[in-house]
C-alpha atoms as a PDB file:
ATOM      1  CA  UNK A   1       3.412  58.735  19.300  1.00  0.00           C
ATOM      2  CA  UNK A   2       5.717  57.206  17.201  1.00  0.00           C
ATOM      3  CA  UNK A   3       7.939  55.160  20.289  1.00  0.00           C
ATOM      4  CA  UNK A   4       4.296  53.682  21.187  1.00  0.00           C
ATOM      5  CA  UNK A   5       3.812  52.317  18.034  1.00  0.00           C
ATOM      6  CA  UNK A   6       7.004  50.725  17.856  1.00  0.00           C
ATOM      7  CA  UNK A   7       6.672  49.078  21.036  1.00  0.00           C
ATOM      8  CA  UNK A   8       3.045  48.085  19.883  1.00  0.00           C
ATOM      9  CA  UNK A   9       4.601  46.170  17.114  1.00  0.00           C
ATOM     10  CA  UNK A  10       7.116  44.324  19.042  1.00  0.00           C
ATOM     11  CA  UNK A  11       4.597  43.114  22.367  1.00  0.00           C
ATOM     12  CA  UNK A  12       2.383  41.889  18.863  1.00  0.00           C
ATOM     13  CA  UNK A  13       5.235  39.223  18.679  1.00  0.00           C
ATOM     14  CA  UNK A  14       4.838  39.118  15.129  1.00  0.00           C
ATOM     15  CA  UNK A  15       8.300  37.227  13.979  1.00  0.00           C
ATOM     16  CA  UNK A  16       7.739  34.568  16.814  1.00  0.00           C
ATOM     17  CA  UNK A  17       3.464  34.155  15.819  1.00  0.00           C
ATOM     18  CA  UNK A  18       5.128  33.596  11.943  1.00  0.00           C
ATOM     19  CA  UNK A  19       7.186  31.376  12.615  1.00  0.00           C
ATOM     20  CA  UNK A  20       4.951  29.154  15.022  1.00  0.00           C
ATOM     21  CA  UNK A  21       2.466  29.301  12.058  1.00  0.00           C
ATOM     22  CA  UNK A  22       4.583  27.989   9.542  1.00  0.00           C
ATOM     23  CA  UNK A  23       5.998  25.379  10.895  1.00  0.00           C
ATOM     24  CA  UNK A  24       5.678  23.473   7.973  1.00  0.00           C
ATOM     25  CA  UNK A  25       6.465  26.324   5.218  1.00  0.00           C
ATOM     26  CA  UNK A  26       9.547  27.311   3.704  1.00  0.00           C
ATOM     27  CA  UNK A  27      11.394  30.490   5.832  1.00  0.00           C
ATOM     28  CA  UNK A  28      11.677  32.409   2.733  1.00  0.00           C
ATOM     29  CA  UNK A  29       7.681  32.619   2.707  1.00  0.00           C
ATOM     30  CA  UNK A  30       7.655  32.715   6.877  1.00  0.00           C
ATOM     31  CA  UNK A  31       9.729  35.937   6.093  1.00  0.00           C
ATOM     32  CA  UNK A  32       7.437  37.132   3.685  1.00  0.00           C
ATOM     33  CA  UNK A  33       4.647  37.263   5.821  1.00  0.00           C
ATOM     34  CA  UNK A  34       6.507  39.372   8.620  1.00  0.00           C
ATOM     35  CA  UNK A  35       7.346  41.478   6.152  1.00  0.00           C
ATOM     36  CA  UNK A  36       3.649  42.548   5.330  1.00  0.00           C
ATOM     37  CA  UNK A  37       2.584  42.034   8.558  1.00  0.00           C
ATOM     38  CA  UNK A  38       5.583  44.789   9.706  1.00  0.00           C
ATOM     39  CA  UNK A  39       4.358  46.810   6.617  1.00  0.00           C
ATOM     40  CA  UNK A  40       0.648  47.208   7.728  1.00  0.00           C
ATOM     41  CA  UNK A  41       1.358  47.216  11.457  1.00  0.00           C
ATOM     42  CA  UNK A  42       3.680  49.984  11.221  1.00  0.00           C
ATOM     43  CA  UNK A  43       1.773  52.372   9.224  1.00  0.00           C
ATOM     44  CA  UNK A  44       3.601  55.286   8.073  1.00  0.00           C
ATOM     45  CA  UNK A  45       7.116  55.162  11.159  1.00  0.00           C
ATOM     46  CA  UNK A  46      10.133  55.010   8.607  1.00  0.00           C
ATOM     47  CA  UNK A  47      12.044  52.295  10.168  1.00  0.00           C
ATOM     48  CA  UNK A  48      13.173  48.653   9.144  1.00  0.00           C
ATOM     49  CA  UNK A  49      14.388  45.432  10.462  1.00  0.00           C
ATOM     50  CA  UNK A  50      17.519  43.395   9.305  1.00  0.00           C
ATOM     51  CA  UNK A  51      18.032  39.899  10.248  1.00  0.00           C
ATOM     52  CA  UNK A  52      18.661  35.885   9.933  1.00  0.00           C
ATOM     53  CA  UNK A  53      15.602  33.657  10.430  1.00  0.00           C
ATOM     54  CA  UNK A  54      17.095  29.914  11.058  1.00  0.00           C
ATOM     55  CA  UNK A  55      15.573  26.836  11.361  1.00  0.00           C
ATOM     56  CA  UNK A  56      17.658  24.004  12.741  1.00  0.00           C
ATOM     57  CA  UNK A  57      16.933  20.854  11.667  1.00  0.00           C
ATOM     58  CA  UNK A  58      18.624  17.253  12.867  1.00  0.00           C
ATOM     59  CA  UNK A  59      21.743  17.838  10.261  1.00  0.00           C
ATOM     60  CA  UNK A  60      20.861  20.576   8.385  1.00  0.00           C
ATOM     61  CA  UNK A  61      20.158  24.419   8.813  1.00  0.00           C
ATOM     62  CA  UNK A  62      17.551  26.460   6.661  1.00  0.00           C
ATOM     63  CA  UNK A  63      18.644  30.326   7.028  1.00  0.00           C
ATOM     64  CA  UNK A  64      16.747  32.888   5.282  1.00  0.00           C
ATOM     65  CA  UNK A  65      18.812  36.272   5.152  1.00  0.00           C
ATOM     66  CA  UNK A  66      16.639  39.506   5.407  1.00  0.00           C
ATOM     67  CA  UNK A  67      19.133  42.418   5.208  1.00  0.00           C
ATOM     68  CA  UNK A  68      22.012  41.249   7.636  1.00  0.00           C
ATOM     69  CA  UNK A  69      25.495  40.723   6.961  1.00  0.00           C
ATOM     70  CA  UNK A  70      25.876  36.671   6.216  1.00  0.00           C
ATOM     71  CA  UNK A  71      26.831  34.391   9.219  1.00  0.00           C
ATOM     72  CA  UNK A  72      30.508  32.627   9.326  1.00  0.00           C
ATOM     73  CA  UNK A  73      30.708  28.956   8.805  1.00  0.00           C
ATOM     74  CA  UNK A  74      32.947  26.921  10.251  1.00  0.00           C
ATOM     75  CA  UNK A  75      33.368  23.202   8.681  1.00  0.00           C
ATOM     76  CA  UNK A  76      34.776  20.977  11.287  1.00  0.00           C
ATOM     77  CA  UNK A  77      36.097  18.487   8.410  1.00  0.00           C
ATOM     78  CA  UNK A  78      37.671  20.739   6.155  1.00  0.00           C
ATOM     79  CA  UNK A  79      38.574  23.272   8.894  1.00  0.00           C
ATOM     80  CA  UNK A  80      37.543  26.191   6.438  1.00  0.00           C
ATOM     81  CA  UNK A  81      35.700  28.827   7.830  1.00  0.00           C
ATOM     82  CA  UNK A  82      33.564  30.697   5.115  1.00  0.00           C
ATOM     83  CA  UNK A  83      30.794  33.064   4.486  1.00  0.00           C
ATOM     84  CA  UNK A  84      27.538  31.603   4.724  1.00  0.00           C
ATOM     85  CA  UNK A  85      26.113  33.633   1.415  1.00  0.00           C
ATOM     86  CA  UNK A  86      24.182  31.804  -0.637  1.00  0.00           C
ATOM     87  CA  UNK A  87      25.591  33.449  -3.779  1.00  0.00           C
ATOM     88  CA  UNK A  88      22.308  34.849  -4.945  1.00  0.00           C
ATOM     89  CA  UNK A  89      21.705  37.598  -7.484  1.00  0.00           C
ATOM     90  CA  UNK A  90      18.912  38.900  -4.889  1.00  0.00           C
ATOM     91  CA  UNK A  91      19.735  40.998  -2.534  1.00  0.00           C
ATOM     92  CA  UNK A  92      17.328  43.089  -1.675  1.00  0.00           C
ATOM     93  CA  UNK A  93      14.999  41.646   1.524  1.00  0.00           C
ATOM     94  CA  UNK A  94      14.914  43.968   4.687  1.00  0.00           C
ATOM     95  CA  UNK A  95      11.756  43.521   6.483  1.00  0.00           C
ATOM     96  CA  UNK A  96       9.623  47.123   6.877  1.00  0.00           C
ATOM     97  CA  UNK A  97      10.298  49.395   3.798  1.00  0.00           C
ATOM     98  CA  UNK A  98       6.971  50.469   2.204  1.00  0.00           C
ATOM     99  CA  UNK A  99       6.943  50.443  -1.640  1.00  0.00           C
ATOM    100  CA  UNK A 100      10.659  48.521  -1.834  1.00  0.00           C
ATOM    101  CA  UNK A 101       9.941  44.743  -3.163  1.00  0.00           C
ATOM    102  CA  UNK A 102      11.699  42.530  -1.085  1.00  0.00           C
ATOM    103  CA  UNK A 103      12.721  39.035  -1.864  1.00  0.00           C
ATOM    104  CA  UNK A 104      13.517  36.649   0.138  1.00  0.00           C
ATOM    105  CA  UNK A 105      15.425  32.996  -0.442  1.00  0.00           C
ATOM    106  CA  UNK A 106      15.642  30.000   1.975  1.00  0.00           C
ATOM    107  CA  UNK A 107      18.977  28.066   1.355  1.00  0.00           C
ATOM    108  CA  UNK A 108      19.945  25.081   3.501  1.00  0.00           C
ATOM    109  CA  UNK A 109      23.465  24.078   4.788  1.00  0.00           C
ATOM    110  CA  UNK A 110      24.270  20.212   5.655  1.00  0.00           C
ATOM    111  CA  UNK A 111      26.227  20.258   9.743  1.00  0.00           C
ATOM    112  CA  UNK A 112      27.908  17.823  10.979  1.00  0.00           C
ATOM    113  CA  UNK A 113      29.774  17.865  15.044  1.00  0.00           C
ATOM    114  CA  UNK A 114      32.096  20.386  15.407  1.00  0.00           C
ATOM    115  CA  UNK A 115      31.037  22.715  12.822  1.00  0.00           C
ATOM    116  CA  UNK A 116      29.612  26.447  14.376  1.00  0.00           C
ATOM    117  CA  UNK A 117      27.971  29.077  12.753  1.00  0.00           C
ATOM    118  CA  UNK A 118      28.971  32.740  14.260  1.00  0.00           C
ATOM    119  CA  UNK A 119      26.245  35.262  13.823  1.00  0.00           C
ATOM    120  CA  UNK A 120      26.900  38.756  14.148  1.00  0.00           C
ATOM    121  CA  UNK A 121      25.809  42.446  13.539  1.00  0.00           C
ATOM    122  CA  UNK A 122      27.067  45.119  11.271  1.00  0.00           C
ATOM    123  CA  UNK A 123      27.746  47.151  14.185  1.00  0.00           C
ATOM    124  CA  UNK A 124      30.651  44.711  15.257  1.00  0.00           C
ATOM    125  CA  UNK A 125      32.150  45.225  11.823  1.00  0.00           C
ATOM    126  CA  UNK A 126      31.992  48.502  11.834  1.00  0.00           C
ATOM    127  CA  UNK A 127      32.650  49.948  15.569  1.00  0.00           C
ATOM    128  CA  UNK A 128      35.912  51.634  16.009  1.00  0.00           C
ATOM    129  CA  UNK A 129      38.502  51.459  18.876  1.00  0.00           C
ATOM    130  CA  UNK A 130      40.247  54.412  21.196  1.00  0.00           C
ATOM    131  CA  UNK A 131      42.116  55.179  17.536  1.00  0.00           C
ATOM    132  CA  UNK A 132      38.883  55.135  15.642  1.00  0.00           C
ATOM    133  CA  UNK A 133      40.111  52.125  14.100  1.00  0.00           C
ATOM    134  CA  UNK A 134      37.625  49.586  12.685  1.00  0.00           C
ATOM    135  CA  UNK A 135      37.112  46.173  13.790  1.00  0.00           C
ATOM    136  CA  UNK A 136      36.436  45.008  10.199  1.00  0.00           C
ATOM    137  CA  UNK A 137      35.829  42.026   8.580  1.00  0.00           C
ATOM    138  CA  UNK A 138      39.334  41.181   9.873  1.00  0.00           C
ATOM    139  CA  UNK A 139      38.704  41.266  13.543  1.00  0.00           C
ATOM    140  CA  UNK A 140      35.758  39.516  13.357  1.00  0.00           C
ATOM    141  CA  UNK A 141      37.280  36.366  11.365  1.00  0.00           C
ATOM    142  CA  UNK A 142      40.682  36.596  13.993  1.00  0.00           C
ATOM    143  CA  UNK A 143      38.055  36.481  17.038  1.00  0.00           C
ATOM    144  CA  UNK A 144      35.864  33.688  15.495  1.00  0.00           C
ATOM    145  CA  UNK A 145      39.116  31.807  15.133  1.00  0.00           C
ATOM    146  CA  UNK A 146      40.574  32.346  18.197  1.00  0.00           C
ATOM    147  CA  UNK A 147      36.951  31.302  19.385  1.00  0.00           C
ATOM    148  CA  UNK A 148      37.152  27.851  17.667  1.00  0.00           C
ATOM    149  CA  UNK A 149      40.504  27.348  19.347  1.00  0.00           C
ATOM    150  CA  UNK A 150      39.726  28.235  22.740  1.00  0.00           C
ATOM    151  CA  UNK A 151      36.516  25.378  21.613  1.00  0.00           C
ATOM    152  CA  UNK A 152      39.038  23.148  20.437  1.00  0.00           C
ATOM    153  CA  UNK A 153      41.281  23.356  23.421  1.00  0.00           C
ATOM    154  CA  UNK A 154      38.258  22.989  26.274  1.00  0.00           C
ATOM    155  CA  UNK A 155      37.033  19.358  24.250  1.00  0.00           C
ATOM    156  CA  UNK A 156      40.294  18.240  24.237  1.00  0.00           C
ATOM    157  CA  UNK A 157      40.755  19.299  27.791  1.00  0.00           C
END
């Protein structure tokens, strides 16, 4: 049935055997190949994957965005926090949709101490309260802040 194939695909461990292979290629062709792996795997189930494959590096990150709302950036020197999109024209690149061509793009950021990167979901964004109130982009930038202070106070501690 259809919830056996899906958990079929996931014991295959295909993002985690991709990304072990190409250790030394760039994420946006790791991506790539999860994508058509997904696509085969799969056969016909109408589902899809969104999501951030990162590569950490010494003083650098390599992110490739596949469908997922853009990480916030926090730079420790200019105490900015931003959105980590890499201001592409593309944006089309979920993993798993049959016939859609997806492209994906590998952009690196430079880190230095005290920066942080805040990851999220769509679902944070967009769940509502006890007066079906969203959390928005809004909520999500006040928490991250408060976040970086309560990070700020416990160093200085």
């Amino acid at each position: 049935s259809r919830l056996v194939k899906l958990k079929e695909l996931y014991d295959k461990n295909i993002i985690t055997q991709e990304f072990e292979k190409g250790k030394n290629k760039k994420l946006s062709e790791i991506v790539g190949h999860i994508n058509n792996r997904v696509l085969k795997e799969k056969g016909n189930i109408e589902n899809y994957l969104t999501g951030i494959l990162c590569r950490l590096e010494k003083n650098s990150i390599e992110l490739v965005n596949a469908g997922h709302p853009f990480p916030l950036f926090y730079n420790a020197s200019t105490k900015e926090i931003n959105n980590l999109d890499n201001h592409s024209q593309t944006r089309c690149g979920v993993i798993g949709i049959s016939g859609l061509p997806a492209v994906y793009e590998s952009f690196s950021l430079e880190i230095t101490s005290g920066d942080e990167i805040l990851f999220f979901t769509d679902g944070i964004t967009e769940a509502n309260n006890e007066n079906k109130i969203a959390f928005g982009k809004k909520g999500l930038l006040d928490s991250f802040f408060y976040m970086l202070l309560v990070i700020l106070f416990m160093k200085n501690k």
